[in-house]
C-alpha atoms as a PDB file:
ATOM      1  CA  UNK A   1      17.229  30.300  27.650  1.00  0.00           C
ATOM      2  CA  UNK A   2      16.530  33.330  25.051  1.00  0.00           C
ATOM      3  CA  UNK A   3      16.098  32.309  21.522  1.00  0.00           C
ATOM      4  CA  UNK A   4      16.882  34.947  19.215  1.00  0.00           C
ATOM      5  CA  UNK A   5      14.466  35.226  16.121  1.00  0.00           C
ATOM      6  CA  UNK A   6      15.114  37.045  13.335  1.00  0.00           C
ATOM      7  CA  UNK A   7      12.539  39.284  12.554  1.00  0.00           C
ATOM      8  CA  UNK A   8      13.295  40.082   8.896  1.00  0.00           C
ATOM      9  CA  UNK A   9      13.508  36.642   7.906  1.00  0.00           C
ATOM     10  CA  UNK A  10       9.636  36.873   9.141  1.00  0.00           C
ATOM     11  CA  UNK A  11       8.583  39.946   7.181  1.00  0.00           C
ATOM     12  CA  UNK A  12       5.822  39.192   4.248  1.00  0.00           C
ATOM     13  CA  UNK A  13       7.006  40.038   0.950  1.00  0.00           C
ATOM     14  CA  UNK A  14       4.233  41.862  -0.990  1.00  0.00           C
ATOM     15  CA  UNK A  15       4.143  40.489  -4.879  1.00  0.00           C
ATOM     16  CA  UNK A  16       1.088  42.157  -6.045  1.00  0.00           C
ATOM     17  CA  UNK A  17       2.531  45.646  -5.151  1.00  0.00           C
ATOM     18  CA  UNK A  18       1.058  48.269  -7.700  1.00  0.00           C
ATOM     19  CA  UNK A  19       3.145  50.918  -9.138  1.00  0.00           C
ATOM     20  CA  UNK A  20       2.592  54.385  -7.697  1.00  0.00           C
ATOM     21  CA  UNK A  21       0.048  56.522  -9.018  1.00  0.00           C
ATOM     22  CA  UNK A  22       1.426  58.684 -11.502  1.00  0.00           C
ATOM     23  CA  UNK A  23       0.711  61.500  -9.720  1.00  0.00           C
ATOM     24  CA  UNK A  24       1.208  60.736  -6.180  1.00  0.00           C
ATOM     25  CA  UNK A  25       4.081  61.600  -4.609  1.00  0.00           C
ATOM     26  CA  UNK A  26       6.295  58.929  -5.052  1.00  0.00           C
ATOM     27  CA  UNK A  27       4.867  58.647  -8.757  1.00  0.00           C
ATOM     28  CA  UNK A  28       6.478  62.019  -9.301  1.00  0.00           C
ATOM     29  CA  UNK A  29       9.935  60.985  -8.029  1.00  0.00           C
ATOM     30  CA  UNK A  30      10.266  57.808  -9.714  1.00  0.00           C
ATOM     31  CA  UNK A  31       9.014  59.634 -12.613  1.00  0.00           C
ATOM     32  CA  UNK A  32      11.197  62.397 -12.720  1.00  0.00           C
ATOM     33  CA  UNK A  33      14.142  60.796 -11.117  1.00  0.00           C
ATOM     34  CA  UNK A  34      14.209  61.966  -7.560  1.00  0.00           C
ATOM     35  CA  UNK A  35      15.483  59.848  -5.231  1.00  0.00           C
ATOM     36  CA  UNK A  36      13.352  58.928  -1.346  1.00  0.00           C
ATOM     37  CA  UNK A  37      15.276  58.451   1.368  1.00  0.00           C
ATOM     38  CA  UNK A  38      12.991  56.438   4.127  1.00  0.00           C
ATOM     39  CA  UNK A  39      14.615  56.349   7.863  1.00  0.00           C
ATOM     40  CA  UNK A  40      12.980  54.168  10.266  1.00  0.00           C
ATOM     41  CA  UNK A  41      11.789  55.665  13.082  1.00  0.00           C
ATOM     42  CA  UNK A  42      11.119  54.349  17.012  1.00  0.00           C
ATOM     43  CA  UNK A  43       7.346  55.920  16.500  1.00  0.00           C
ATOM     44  CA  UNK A  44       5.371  56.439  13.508  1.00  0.00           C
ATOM     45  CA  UNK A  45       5.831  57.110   9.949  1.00  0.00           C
ATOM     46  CA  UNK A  46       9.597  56.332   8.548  1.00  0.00           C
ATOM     47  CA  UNK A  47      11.013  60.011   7.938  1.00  0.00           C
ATOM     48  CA  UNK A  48      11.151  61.055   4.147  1.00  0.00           C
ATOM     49  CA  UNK A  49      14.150  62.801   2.474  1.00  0.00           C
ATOM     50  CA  UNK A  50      13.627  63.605  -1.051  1.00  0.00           C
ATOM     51  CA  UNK A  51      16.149  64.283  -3.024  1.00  0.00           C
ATOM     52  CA  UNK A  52      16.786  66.016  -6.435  1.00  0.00           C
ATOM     53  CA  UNK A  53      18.374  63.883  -9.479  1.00  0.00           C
ATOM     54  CA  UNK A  54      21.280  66.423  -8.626  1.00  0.00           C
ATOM     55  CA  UNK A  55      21.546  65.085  -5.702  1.00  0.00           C
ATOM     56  CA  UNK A  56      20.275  68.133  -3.940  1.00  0.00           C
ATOM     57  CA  UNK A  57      18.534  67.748  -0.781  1.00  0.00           C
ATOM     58  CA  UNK A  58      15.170  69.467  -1.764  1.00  0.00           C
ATOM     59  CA  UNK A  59      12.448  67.935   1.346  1.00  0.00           C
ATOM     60  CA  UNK A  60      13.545  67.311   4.965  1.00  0.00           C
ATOM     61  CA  UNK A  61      11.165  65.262   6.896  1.00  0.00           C
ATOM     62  CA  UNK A  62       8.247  65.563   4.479  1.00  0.00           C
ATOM     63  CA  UNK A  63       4.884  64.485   4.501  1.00  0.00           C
ATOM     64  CA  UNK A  64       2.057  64.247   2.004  1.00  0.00           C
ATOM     65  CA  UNK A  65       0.963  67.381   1.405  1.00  0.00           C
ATOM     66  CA  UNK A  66       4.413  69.046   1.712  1.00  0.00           C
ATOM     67  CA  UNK A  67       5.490  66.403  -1.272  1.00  0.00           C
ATOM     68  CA  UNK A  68       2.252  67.793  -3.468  1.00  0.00           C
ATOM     69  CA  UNK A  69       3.197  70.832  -3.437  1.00  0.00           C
ATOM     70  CA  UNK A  70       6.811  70.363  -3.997  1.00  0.00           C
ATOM     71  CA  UNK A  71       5.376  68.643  -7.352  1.00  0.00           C
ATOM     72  CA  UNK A  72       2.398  70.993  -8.200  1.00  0.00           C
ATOM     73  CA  UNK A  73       4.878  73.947  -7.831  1.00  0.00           C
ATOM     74  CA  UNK A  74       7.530  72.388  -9.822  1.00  0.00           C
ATOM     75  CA  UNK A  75       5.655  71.191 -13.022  1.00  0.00           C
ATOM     76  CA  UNK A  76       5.766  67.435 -11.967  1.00  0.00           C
ATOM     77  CA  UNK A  77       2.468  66.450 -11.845  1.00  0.00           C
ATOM     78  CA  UNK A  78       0.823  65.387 -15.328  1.00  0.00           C
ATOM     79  CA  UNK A  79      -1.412  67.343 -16.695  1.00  0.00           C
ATOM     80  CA  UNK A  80      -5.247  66.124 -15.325  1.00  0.00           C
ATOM     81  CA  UNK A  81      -7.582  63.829 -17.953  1.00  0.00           C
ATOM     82  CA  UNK A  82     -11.220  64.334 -18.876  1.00  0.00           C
END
């Protein structure tokens, strides 16, 4: 007999969570209203869609540096602290 187990049920929900850094990636979008699209994947890294508060479709299949450079050349980064 198979017993079926529900995998989600068994996920661990993280409570201490930290916001994004400011100026990671994803501190950019939230900051600046873009909106991540994650899509599982079989393999590796969920893919990353980021789009504009438009709604435009501005990164396909991004990854880290392609998102920092999306920000540096669009003004979204804040300005650095000394």
């Amino acid at each position: 007999m198979h017993r079926h187990t529900d995998f989600k049920a068994m996920e661990t929900v993280n409570t201490t969570q930290q916001p994004p850094n400011p100026n990671s990636p994803n501190g950019c979008w939230a900051r600046h209203g873009y909106r991540v699209e994650r899509t599982e994947r079989a393999m590796g890294s969920p893919k990353r869609d980021i789009y504009a508060p438009d709604g435009t479709l501005v990164l396909v299949d991004s990854d880290y540096d392609e998102e920092m450079a999306y920000c540096r050349e669009h003004g979204l980064l804040l300005p650095a602290t000394t």
